[in-house]
Protein backbone atom coordinates (compact mmCIF):
# COMPACT_ATOMS: atom_id res chain seq x y z
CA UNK A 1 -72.15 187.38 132.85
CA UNK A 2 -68.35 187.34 132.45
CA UNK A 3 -68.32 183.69 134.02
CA UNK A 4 -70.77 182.83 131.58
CA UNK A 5 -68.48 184.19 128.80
CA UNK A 6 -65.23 182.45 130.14
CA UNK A 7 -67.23 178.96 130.41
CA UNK A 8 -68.02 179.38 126.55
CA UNK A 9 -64.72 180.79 125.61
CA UNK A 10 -62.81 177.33 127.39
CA UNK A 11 -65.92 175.16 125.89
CA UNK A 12 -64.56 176.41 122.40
CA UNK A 13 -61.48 176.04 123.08
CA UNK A 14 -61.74 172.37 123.64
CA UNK A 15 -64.47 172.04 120.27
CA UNK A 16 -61.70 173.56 118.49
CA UNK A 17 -59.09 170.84 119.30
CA UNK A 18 -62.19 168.17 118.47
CA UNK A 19 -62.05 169.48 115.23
CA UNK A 20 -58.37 168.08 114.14
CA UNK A 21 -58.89 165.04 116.50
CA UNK A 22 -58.16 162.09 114.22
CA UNK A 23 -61.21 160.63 115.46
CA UNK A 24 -63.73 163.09 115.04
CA UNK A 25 -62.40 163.70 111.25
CA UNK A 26 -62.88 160.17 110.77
CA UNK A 27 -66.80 160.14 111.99
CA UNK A 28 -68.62 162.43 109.60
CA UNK A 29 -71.86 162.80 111.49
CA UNK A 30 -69.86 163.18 114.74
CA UNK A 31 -67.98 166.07 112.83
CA UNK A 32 -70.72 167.46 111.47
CA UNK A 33 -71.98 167.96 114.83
CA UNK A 34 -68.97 169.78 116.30
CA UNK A 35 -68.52 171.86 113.36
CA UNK A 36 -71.87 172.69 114.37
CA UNK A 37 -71.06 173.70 117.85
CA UNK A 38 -68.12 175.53 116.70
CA UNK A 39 -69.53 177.71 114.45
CA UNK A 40 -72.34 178.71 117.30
CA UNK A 41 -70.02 179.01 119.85
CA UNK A 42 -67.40 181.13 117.67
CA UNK A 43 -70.54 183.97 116.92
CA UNK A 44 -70.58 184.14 120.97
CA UNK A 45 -66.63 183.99 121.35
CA UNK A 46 -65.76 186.88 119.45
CA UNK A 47 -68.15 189.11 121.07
CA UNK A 48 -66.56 187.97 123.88
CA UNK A 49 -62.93 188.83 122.88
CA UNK A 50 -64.03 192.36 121.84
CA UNK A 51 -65.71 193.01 125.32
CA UNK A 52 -62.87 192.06 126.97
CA UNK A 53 -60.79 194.25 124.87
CA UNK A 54 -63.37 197.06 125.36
CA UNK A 55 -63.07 196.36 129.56
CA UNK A 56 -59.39 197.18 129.03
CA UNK A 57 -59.48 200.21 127.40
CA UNK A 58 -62.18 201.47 130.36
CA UNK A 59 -59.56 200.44 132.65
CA UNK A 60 -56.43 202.19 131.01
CA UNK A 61 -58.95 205.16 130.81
CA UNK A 62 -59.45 205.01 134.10
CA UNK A 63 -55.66 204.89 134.77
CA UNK A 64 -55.12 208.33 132.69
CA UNK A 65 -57.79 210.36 134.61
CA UNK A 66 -55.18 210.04 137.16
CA UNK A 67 -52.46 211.80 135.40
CA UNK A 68 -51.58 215.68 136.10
CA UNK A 69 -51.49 216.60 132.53
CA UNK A 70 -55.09 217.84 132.24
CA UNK A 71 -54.94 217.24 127.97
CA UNK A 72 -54.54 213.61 129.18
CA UNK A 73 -57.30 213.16 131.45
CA UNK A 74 -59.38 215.10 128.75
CA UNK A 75 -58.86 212.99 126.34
CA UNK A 76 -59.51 209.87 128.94
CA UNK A 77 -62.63 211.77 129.83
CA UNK A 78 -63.41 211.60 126.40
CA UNK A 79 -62.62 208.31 125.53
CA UNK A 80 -65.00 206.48 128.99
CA UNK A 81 -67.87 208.20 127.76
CA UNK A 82 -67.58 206.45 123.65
CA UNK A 83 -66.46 203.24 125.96
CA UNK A 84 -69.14 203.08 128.25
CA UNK A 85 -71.94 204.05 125.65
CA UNK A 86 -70.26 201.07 123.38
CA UNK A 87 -70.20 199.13 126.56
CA UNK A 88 -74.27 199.07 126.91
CA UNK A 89 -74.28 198.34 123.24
CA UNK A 90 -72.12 195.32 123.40
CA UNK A 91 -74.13 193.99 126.42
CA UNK A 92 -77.16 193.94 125.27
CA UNK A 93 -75.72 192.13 122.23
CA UNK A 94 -74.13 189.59 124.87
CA UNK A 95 -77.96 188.90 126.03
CA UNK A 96 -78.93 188.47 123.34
CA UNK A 97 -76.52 185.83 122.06
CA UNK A 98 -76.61 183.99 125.54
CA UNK A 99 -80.40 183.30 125.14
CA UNK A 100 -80.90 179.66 124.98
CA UNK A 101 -81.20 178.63 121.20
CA UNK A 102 -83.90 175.98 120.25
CA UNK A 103 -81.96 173.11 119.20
CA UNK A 104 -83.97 172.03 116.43
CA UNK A 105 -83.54 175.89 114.96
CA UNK A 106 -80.36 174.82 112.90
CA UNK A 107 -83.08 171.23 111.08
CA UNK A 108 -84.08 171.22 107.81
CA UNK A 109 -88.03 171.18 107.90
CA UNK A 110 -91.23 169.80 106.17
CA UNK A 111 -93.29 172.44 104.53
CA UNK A 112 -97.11 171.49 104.02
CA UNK A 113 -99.41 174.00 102.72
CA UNK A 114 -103.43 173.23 102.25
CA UNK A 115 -106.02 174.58 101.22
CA UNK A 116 -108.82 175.57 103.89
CA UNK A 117 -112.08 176.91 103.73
CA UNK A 118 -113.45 178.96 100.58
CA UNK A 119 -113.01 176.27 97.55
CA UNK A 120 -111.58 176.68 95.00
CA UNK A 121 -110.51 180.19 95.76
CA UNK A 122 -108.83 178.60 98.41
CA UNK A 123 -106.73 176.16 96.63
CA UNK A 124 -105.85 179.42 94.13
CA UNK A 125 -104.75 181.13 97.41
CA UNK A 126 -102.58 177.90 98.50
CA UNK A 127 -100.87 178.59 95.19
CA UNK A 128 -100.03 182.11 95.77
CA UNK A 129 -98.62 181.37 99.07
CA UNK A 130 -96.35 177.86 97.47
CA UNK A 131 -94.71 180.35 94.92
CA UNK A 132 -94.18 183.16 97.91
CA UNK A 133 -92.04 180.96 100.11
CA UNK A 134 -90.64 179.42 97.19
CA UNK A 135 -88.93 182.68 95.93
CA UNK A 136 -87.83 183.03 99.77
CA UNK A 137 -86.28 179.74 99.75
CA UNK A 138 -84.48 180.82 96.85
CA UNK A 139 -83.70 183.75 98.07
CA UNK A 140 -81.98 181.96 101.51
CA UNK A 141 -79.95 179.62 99.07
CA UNK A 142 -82.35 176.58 100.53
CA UNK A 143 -82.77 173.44 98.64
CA UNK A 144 -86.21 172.08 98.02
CA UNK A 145 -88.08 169.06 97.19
CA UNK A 146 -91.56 168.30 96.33
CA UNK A 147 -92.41 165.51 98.25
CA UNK A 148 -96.35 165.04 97.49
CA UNK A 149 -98.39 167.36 95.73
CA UNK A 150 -102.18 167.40 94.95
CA UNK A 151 -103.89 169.98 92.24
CA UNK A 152 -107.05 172.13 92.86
CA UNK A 153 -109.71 171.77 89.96
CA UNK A 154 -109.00 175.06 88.75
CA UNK A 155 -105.48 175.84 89.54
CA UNK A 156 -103.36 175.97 92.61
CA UNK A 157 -103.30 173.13 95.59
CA UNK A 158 -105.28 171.56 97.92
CA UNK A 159 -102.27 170.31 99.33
CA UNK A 160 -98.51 170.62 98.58
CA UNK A 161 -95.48 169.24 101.13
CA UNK A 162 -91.65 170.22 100.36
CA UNK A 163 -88.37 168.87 102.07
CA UNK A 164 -86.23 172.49 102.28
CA UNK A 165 -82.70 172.29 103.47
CA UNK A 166 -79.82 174.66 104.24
CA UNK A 167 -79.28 176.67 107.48
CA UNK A 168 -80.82 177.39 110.36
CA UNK A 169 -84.22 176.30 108.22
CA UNK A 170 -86.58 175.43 111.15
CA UNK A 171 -85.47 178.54 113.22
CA UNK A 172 -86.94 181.47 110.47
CA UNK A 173 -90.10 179.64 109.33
CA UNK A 174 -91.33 177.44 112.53
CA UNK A 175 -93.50 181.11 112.52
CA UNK A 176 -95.14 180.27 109.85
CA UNK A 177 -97.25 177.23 111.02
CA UNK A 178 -101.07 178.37 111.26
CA UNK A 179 -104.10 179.62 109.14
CA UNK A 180 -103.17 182.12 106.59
CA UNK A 181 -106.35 184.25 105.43
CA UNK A 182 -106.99 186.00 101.91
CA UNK A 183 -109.40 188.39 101.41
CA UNK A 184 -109.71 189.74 97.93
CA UNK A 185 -112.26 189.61 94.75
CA UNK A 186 -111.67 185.73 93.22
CA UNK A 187 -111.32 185.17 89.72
CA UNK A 188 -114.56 183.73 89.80
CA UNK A 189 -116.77 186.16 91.11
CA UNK A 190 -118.61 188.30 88.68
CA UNK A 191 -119.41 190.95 90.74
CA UNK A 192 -116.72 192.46 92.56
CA UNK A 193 -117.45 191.21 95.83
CA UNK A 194 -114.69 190.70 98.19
CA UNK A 195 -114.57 186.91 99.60
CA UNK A 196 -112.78 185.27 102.35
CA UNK A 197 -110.83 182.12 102.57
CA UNK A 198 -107.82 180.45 103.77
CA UNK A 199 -104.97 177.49 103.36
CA UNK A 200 -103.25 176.01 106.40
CA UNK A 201 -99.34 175.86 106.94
CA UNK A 202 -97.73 173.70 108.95
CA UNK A 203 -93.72 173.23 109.59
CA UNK A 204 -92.32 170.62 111.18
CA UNK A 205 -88.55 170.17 111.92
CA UNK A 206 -87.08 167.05 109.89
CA UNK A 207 -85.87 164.71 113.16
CA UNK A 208 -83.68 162.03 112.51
CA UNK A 209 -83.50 158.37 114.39
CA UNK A 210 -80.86 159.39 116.64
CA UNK A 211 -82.87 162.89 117.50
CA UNK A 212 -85.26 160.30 119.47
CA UNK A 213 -84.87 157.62 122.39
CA UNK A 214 -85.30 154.75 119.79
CA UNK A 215 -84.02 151.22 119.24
CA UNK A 216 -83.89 149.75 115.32
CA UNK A 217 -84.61 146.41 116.45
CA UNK A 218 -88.08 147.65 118.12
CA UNK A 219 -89.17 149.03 114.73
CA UNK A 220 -91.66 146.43 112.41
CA UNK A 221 -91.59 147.18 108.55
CA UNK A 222 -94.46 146.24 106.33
CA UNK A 223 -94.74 147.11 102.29
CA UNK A 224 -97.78 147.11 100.91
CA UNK A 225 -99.53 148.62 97.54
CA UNK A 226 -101.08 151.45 97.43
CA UNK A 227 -103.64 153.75 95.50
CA UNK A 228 -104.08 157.15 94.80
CA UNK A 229 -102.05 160.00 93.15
CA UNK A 230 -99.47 157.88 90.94
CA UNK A 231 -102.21 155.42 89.59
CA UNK A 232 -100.59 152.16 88.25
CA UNK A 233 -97.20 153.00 89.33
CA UNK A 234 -97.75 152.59 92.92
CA UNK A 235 -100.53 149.74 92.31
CA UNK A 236 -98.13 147.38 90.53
CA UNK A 237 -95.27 147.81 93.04
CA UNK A 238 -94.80 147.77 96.92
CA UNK A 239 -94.12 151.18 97.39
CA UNK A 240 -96.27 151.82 100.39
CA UNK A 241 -94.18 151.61 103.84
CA UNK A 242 -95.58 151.07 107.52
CA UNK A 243 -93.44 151.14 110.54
CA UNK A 244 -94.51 150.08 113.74
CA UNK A 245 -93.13 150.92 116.72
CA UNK A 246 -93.50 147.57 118.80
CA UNK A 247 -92.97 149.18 122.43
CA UNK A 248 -95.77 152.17 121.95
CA UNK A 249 -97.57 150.85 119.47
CA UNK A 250 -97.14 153.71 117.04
CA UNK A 251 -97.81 153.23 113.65
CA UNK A 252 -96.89 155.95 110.80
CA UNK A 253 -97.00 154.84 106.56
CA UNK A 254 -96.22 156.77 103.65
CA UNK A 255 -97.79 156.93 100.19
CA UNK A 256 -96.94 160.01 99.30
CA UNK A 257 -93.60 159.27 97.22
CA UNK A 258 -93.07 157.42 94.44
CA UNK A 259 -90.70 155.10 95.31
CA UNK A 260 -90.40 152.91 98.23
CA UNK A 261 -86.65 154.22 99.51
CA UNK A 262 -88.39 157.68 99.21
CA UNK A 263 -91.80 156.38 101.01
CA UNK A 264 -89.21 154.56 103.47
CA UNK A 265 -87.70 158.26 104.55
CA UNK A 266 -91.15 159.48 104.77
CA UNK A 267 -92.53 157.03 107.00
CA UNK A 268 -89.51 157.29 109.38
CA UNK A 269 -89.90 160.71 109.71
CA UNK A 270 -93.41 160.42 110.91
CA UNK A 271 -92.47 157.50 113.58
CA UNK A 272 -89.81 160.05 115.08
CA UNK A 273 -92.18 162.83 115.14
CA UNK A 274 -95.16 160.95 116.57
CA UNK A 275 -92.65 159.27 119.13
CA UNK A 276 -90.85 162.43 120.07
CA UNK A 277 -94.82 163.68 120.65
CA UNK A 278 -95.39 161.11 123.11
CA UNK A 279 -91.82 161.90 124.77
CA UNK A 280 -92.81 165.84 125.42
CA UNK A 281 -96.24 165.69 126.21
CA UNK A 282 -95.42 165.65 129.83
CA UNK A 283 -93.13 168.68 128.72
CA UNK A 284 -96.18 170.34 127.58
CA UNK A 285 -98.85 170.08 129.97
CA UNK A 286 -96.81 171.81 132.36
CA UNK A 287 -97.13 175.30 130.04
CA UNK A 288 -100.25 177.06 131.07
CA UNK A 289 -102.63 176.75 128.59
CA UNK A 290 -103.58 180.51 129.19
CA UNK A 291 -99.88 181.61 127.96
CA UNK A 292 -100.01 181.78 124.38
CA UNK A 293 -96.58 180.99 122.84
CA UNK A 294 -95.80 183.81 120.15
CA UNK A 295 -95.19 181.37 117.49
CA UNK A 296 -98.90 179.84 118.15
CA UNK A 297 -99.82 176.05 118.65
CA UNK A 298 -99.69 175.53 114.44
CA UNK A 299 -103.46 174.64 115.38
CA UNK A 300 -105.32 175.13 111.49
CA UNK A 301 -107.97 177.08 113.61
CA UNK A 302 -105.64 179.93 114.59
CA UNK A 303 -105.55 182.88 112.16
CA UNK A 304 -102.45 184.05 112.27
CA UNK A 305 -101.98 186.16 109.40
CA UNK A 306 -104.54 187.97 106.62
CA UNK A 307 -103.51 189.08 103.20
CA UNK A 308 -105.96 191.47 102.21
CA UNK A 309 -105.52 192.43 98.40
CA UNK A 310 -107.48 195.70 98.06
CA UNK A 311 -105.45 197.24 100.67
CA UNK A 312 -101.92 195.95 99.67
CA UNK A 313 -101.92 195.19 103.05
CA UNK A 314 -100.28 192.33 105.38
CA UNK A 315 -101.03 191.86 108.87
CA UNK A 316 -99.61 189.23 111.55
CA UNK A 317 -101.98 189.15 114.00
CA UNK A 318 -100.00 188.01 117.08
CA UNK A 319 -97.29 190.71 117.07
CA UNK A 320 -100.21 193.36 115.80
CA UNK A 321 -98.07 193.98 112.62
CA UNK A 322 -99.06 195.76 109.63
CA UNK A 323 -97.17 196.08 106.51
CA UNK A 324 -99.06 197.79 102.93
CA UNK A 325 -96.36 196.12 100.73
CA UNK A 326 -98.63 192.46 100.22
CA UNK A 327 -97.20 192.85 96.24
CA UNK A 328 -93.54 192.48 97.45
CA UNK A 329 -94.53 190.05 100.55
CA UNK A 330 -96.48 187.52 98.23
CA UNK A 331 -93.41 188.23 95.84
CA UNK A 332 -91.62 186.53 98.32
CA UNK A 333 -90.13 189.26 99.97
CA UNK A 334 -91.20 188.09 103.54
CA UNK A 335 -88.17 188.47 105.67
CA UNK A 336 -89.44 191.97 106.95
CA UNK A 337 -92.29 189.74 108.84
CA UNK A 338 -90.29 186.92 109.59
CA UNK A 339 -87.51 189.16 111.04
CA UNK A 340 -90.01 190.96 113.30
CA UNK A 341 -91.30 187.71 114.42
CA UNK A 342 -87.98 186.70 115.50
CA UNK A 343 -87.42 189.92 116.84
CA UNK A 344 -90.93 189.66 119.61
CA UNK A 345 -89.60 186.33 120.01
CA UNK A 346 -86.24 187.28 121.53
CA UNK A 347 -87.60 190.03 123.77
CA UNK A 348 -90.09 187.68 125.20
CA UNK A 349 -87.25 185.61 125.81
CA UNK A 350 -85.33 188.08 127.49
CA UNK A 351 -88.40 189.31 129.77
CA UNK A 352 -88.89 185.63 131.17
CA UNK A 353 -85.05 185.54 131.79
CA UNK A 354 -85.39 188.58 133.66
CA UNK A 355 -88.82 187.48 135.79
């Protein structure tokens, strides 16, 4: 573990002299990048630094107990037992740090919530669960952006999809990608009865060209009018936007936006994501379909988590976590699930590093 440590102590070292090369200053995305890498590796470092400290103390401990003033080996007695019980502290914090992080963790995502099955109680619900995570987002600090957005008849969404940006976006919500159950008494229903339904969330990291193997050149652009929500604006301009990708074949549009620069970004996003698809699947099928990731497939069919109203109760179904606060959860207080999710997430982690 300690050459681990000393490999990522030298790495930052030599990020930290990137950071006043003329050259890096000079390239903002490349110094965005190291700046980046800094800040990760610095979290690790200081840990480090501190362990190392702690290791010398042990050691001039150790040194006292061979003194012949028995006060002084007392009090080095004394001292190796709060150093070693600090000692197992700090190392398991070390593990835990040296886990490999997902890279896309640190990308800004795009949010999609729909409505699923149950009607219009189920576009209400898609509602409820929009203003949750948008309290959280303000909470975090996170910018947001509607990007497309589509009404229910009486209230809500059938479908909503938000840019949010800040830090380290992807890595607390990529949980949340799955069915999301309600089960309470809908405003419609006359007599008390309890109903079911659901709306689907799905995350998906925002990727960039240069996050993917792909060349501008092989990339076809088409405009083109479009219908739908926006009426005459979009039909009396070009907003629409199709890229093809001329080597694969992959296709991806936009006419969600209003604009074509904003239908443009859209679009682009969609060709990296369907592209990156094709550049993992051989990634994937190599994961045994019977090991069940904790953070789920995002398949719509997949139930991850019910909200059940008359019990004021929250459950996540693949950690087997209950909470009876669903007023302060739909409030947007959600970090108590999302931090628990991250938590099962690590120490599954850790057990395959140890297999």
């Amino acid at each position: 573990m300690l050459d681990k440590l000393e490999a990522i102590y030298e790495r930052y070292v030599y990020v930290e002299e990137q950071l006043s090369d003329p050259d890096v200053i000079g390239d903002m995305n490349r110094y965005k990048k190291v700046n980046k890498e800094y800040k990760d590796l610095k979290e690790v470092v200081e840990v480090y630094l501190s362990y190392k400290q702690l290791l010398g103390n042990m050691e001039t401990a150790h040194e006292m107990l061979k003194e012949e003033d028995e006060e002084m080996k007392e009090m080095a007695r004394q001292e190796l037992e709060e150093l070693k019980a600090k000692r197992e502290e700090m190392e398991e914090e070390i593990k835990i740090l040296l886990i490999p992080k997902d890279p896309e963790d640190a990308k800004d995502v795009v949010f999609e919530i729909r409505s699923g099955t149950g009607g219009d109680e189920a576009s209400l619900f898609a509602g409820d669960l929009y203003k949750m995570y948008t309290r959280y987002f303000e909470m975090m600090g996170w910018k947001t952006e509607i990007i497309s957005i589509n009404e229910g008849t009486v209230g809500g969404y059938n479908k909503i999809v938000i840019e949010v940006a800040g830090e380290d976006v992807y890595g607390r919500l990529k949980f949340e990608s799955g069915a999301h159950r309600v089960q309470r008494v809908p405003r419609t229903e006359s007599q008390g009865r309890v109903h079911t339904s659901a709306a689907t969330v799905a995350v998906m990291p925002k990727l960039e060209l240069e996050d993917v193997d792909i060349n501008k050149a092989d990339i076809k652009t088409d405009t083109f009018r479009s219908s739908g929500a926006g009426g005459q604006h979009v039909n009396k301009t070009e907003s629409g936007v199709r890229f093809t990708h001329l080597p694969t074949g992959v296709v991806a549009e936009s006419t969600d936006g209003r604009s074509q620069i904003k239908n443009r970004e859209i679009a682009m996003g969609r060709l990296i994501e369907k592209i990156r698809m094709q550049q993992v699947l051989e990634h994937q099928s190599k994961i045994s379909s019977e090991r069940r990731s904790l953070v789920g497939s995002g398949d719509r069919s997949d139930k991850i988590r019910t909200y059940n109203w008359p019990q004021n109760r929250v459950t996540d179904h693949r950690i087997n976590l209950t909470l009876y606060s669903l007023d302060k959860i739909i409030a947007g207080d959600i970090e108590p699930v999302i931090d628990a999710l991250i938590v099962a997430e690590t120490a599954r982690k850790m057990q395959e590093g140890n297999n």
